[in-house]
PDB file of N, CA and C in Angstrom:
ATOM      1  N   UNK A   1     -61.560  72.489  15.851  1.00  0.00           N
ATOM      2  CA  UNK A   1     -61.482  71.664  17.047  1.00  0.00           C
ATOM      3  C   UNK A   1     -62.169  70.323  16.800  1.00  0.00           C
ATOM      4  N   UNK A   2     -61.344  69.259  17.084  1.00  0.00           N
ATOM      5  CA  UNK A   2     -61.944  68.077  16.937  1.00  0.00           C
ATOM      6  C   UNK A   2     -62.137  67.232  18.253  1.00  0.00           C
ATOM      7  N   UNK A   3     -63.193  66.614  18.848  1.00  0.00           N
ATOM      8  CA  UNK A   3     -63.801  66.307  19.994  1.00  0.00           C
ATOM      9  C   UNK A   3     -63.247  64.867  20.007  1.00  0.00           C
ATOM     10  N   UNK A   4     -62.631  64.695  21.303  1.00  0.00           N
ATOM     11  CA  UNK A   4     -62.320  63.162  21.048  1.00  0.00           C
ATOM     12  C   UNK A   4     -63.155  62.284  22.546  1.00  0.00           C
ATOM     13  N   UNK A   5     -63.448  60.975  21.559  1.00  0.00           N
ATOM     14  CA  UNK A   5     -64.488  60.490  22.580  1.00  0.00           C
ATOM     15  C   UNK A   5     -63.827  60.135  23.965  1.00  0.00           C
ATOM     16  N   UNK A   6     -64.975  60.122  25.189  1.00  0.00           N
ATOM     17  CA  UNK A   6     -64.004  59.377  26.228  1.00  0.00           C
ATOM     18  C   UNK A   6     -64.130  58.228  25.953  1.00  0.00           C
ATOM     19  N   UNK A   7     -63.478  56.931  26.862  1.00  0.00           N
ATOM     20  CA  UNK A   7     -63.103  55.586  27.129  1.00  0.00           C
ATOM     21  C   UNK A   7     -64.559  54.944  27.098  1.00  0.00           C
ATOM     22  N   UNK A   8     -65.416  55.320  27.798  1.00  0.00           N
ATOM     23  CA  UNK A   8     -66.524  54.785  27.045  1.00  0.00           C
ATOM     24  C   UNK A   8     -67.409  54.809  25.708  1.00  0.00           C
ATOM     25  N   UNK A   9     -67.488  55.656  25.426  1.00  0.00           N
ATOM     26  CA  UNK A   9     -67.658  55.715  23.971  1.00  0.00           C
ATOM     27  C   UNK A   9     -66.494  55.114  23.008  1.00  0.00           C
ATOM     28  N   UNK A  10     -65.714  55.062  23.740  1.00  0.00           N
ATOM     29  CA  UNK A  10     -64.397  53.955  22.504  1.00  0.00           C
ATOM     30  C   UNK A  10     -64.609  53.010  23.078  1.00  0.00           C
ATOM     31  N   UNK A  11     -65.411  52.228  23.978  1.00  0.00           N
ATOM     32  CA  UNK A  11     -65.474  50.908  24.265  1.00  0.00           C
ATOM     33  C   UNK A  11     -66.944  50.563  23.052  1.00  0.00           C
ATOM     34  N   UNK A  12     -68.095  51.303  23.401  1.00  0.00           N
ATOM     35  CA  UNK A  12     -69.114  51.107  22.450  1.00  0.00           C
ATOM     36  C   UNK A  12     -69.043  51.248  21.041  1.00  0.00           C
ATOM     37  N   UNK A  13     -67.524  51.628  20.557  1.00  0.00           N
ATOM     38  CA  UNK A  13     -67.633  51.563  19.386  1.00  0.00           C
ATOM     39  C   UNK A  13     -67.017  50.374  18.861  1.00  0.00           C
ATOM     40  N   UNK A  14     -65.910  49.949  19.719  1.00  0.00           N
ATOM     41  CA  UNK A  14     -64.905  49.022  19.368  1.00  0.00           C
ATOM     42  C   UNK A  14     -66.470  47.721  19.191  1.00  0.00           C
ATOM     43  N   UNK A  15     -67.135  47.854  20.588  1.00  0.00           N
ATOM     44  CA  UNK A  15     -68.035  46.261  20.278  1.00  0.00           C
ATOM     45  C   UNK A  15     -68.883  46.656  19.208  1.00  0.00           C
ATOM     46  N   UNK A  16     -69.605  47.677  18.988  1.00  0.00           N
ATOM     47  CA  UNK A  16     -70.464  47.722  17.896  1.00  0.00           C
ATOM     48  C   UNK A  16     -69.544  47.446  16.400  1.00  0.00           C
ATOM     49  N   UNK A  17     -68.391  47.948  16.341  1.00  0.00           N
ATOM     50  CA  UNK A  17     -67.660  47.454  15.047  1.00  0.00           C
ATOM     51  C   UNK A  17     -67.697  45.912  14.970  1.00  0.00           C
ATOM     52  N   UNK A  18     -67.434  45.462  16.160  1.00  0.00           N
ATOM     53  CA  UNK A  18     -66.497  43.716  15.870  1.00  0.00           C
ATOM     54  C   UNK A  18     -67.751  43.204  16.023  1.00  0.00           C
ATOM     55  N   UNK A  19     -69.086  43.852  16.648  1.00  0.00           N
ATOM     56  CA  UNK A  19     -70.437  43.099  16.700  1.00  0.00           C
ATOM     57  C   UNK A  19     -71.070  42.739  15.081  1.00  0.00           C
ATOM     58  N   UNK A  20     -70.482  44.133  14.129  1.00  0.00           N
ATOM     59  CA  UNK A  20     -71.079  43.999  13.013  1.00  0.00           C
ATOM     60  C   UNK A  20     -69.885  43.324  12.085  1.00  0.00           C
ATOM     61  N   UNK A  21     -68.861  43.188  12.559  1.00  0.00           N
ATOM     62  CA  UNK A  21     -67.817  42.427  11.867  1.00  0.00           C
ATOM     63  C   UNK A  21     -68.338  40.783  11.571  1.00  0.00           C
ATOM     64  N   UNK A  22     -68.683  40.334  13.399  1.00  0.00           N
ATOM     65  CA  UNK A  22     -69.424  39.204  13.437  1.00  0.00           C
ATOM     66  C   UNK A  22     -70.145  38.693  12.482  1.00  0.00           C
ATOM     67  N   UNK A  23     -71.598  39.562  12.867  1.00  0.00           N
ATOM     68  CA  UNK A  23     -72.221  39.566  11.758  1.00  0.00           C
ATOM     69  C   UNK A  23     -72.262  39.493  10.613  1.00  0.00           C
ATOM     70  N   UNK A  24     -71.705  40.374   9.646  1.00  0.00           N
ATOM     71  CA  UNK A  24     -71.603  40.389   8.370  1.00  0.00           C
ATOM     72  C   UNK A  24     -70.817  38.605   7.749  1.00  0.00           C
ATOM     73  N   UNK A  25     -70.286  38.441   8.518  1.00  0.00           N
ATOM     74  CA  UNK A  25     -69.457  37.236   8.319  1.00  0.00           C
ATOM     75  C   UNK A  25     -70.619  35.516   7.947  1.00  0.00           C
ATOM     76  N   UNK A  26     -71.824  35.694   8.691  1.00  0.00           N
ATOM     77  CA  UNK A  26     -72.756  34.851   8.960  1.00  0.00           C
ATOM     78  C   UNK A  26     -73.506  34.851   7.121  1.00  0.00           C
ATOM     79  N   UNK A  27     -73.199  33.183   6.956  1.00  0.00           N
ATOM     80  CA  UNK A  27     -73.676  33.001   5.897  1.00  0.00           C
ATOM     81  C   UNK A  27     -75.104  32.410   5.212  1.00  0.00           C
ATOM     82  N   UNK A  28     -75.562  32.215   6.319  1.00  0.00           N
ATOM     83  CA  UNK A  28     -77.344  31.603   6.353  1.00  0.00           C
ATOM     84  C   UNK A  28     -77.782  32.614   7.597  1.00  0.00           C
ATOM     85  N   UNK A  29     -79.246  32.449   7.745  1.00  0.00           N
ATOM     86  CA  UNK A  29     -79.598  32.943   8.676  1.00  0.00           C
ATOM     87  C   UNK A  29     -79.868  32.181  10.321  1.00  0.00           C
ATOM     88  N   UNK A  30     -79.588  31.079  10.213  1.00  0.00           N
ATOM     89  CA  UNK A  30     -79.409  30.026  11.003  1.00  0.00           C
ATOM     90  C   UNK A  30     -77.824  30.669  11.973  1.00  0.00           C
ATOM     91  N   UNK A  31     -76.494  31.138  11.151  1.00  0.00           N
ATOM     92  CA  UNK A  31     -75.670  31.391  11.301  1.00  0.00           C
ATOM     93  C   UNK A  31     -76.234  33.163  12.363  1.00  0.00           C
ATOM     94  N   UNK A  32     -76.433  33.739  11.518  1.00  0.00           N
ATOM     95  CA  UNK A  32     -76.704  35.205  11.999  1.00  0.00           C
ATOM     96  C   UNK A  32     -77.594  34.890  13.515  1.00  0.00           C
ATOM     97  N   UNK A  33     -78.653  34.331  13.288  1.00  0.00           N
ATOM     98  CA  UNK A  33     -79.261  34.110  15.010  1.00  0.00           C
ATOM     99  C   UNK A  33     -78.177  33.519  15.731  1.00  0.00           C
ATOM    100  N   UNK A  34     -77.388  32.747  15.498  1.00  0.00           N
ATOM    101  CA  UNK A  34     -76.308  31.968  16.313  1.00  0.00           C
ATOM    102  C   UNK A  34     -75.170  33.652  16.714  1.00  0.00           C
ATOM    103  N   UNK A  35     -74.978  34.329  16.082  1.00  0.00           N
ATOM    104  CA  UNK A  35     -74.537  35.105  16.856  1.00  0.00           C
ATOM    105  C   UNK A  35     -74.929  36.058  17.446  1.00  0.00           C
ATOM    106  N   UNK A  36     -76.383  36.582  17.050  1.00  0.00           N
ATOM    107  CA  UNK A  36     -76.750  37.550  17.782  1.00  0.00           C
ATOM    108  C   UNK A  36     -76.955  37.047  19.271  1.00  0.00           C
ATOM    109  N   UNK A  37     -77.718  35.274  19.425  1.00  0.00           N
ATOM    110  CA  UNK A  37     -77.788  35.087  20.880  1.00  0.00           C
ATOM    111  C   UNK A  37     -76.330  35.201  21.682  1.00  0.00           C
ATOM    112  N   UNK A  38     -75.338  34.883  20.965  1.00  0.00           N
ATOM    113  CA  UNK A  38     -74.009  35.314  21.508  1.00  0.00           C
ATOM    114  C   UNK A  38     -73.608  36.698  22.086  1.00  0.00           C
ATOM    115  N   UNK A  39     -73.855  37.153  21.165  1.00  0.00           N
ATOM    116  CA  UNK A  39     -73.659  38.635  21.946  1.00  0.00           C
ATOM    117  C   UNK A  39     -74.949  39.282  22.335  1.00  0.00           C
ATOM    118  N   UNK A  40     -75.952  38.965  22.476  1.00  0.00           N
ATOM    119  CA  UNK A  40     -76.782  39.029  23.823  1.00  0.00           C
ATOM    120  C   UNK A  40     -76.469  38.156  24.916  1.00  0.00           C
ATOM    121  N   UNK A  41     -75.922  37.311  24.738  1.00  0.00           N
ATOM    122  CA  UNK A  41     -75.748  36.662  25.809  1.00  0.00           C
ATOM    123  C   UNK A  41     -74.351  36.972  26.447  1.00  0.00           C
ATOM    124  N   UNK A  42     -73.480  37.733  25.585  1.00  0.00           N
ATOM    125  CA  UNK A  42     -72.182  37.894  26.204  1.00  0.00           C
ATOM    126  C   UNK A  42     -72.701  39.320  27.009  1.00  0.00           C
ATOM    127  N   UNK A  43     -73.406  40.210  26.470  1.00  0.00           N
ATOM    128  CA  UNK A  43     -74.136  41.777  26.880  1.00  0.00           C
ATOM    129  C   UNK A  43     -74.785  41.219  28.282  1.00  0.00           C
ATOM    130  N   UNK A  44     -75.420  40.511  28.405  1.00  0.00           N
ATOM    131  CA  UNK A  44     -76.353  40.086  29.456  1.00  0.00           C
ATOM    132  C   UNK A  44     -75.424  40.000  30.709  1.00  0.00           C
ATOM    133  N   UNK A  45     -74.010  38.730  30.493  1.00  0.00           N
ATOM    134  CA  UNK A  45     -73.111  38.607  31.419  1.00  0.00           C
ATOM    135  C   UNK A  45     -72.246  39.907  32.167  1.00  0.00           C
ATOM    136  N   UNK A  46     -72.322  40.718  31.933  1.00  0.00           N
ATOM    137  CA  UNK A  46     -71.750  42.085  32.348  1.00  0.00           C
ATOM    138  C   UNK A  46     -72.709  43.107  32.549  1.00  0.00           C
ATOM    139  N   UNK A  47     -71.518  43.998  33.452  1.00  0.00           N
ATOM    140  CA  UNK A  47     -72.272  45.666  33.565  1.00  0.00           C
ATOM    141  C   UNK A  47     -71.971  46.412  32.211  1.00  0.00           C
ATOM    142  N   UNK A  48     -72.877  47.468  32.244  1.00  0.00           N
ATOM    143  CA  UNK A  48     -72.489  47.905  30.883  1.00  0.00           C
ATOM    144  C   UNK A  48     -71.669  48.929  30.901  1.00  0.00           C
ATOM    145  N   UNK A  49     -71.093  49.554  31.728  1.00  0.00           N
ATOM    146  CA  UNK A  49     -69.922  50.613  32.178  1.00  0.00           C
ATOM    147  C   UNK A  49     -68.597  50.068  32.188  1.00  0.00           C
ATOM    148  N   UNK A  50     -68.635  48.422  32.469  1.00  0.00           N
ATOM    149  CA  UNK A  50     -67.203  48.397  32.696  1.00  0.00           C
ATOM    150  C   UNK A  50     -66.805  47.090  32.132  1.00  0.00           C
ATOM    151  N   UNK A  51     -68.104  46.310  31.475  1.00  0.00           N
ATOM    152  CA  UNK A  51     -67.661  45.422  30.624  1.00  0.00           C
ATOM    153  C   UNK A  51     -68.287  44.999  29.196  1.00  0.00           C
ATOM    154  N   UNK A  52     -68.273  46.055  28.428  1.00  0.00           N
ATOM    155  CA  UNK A  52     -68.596  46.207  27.760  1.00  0.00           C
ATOM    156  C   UNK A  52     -68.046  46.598  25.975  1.00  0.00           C
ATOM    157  N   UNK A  53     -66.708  46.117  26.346  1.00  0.00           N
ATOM    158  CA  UNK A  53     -65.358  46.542  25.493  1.00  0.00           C
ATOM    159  C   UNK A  53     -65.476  45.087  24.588  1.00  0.00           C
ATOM    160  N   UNK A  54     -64.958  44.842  23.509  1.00  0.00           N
ATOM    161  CA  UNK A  54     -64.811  44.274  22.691  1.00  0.00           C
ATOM    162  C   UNK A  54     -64.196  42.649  23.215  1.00  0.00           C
ATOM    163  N   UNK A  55     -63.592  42.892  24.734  1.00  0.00           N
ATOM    164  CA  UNK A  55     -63.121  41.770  25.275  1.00  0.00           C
ATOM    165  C   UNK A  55     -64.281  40.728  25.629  1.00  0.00           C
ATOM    166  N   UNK A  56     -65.392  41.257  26.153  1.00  0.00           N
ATOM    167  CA  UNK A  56     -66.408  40.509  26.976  1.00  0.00           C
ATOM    168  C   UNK A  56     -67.190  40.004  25.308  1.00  0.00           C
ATOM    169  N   UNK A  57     -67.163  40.438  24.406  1.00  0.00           N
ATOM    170  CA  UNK A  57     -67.979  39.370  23.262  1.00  0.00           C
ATOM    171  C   UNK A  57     -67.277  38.157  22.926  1.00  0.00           C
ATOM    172  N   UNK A  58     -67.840  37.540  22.930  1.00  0.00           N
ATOM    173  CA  UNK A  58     -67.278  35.641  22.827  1.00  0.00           C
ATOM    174  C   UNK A  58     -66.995  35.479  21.147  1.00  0.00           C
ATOM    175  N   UNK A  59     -66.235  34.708  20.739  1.00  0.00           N
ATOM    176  CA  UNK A  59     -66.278  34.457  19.217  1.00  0.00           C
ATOM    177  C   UNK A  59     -67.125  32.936  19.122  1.00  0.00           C
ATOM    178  N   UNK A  60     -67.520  33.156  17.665  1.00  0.00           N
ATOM    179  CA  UNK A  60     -68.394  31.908  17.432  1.00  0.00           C
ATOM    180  C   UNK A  60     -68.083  31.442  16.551  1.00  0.00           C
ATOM    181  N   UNK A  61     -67.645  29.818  16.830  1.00  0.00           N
ATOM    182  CA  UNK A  61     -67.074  29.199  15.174  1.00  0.00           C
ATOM    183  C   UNK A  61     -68.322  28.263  14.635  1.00  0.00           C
ATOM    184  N   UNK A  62     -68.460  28.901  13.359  1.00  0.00           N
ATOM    185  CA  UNK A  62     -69.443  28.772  12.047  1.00  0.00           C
ATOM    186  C   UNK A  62     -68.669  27.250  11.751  1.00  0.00           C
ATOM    187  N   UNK A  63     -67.644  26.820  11.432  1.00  0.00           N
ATOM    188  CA  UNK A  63     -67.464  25.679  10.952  1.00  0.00           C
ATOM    189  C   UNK A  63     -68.739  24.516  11.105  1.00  0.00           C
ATOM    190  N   UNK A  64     -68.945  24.588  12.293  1.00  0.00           N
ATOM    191  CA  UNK A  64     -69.842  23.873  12.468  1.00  0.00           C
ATOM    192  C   UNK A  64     -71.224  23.259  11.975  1.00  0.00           C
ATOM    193  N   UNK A  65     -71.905  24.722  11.871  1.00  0.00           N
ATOM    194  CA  UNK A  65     -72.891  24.590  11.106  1.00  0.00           C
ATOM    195  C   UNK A  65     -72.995  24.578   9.866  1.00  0.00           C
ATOM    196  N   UNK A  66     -71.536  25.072   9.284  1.00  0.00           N
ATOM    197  CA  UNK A  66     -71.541  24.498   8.003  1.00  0.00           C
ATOM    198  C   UNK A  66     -71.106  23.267   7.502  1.00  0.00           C
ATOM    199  N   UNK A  67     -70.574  22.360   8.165  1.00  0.00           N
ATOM    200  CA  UNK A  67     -70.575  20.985   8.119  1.00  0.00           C
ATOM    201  C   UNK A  67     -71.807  20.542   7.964  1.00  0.00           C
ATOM    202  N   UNK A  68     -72.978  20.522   8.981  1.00  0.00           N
ATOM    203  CA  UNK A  68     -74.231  20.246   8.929  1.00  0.00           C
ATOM    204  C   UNK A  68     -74.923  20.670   7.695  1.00  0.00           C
ATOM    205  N   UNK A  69     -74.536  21.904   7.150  1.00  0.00           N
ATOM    206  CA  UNK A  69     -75.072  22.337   6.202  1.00  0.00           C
ATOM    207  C   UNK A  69     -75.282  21.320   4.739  1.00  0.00           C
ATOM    208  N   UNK A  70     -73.975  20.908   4.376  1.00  0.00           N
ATOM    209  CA  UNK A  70     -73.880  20.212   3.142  1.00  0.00           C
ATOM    210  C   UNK A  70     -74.119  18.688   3.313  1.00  0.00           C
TER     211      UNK A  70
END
């Protein structure tokens, strides 16, 4: 028998995947704080029962700071 999660637990997994997708992507550490305040700050804007799915995290474009960078 294999247990399948409910709808919330497939919402917390979907953001914890694309949270660490984010992440891993961040190439200085300047970059990595730039998204963690993102998705604390996208977590903050919602309840955590019903918005908490992979939709409510914001994307963050790095271009930026890597312009500044070089």
């Amino acid at each position: 028998m294999s247990a399948t999660p409910d709808q919330t637990t497939t919402k917390f997994l979907q953001a914890k995947s694309t949270a660490s997708v984010m992440l891993a992507q961040a190439n200085t550490m300047k970059e990595y704080k730039k998204i963690i305040v993102v998705l604390l700050s996208s977590k903050d804007s919602g309840s955590e029962d019903e918005k908490s799915s992979t939709s409510s995290i914001k994307t963050v474009d790095l271009a930026d700071d890597k312009m500044m960078q070089r």
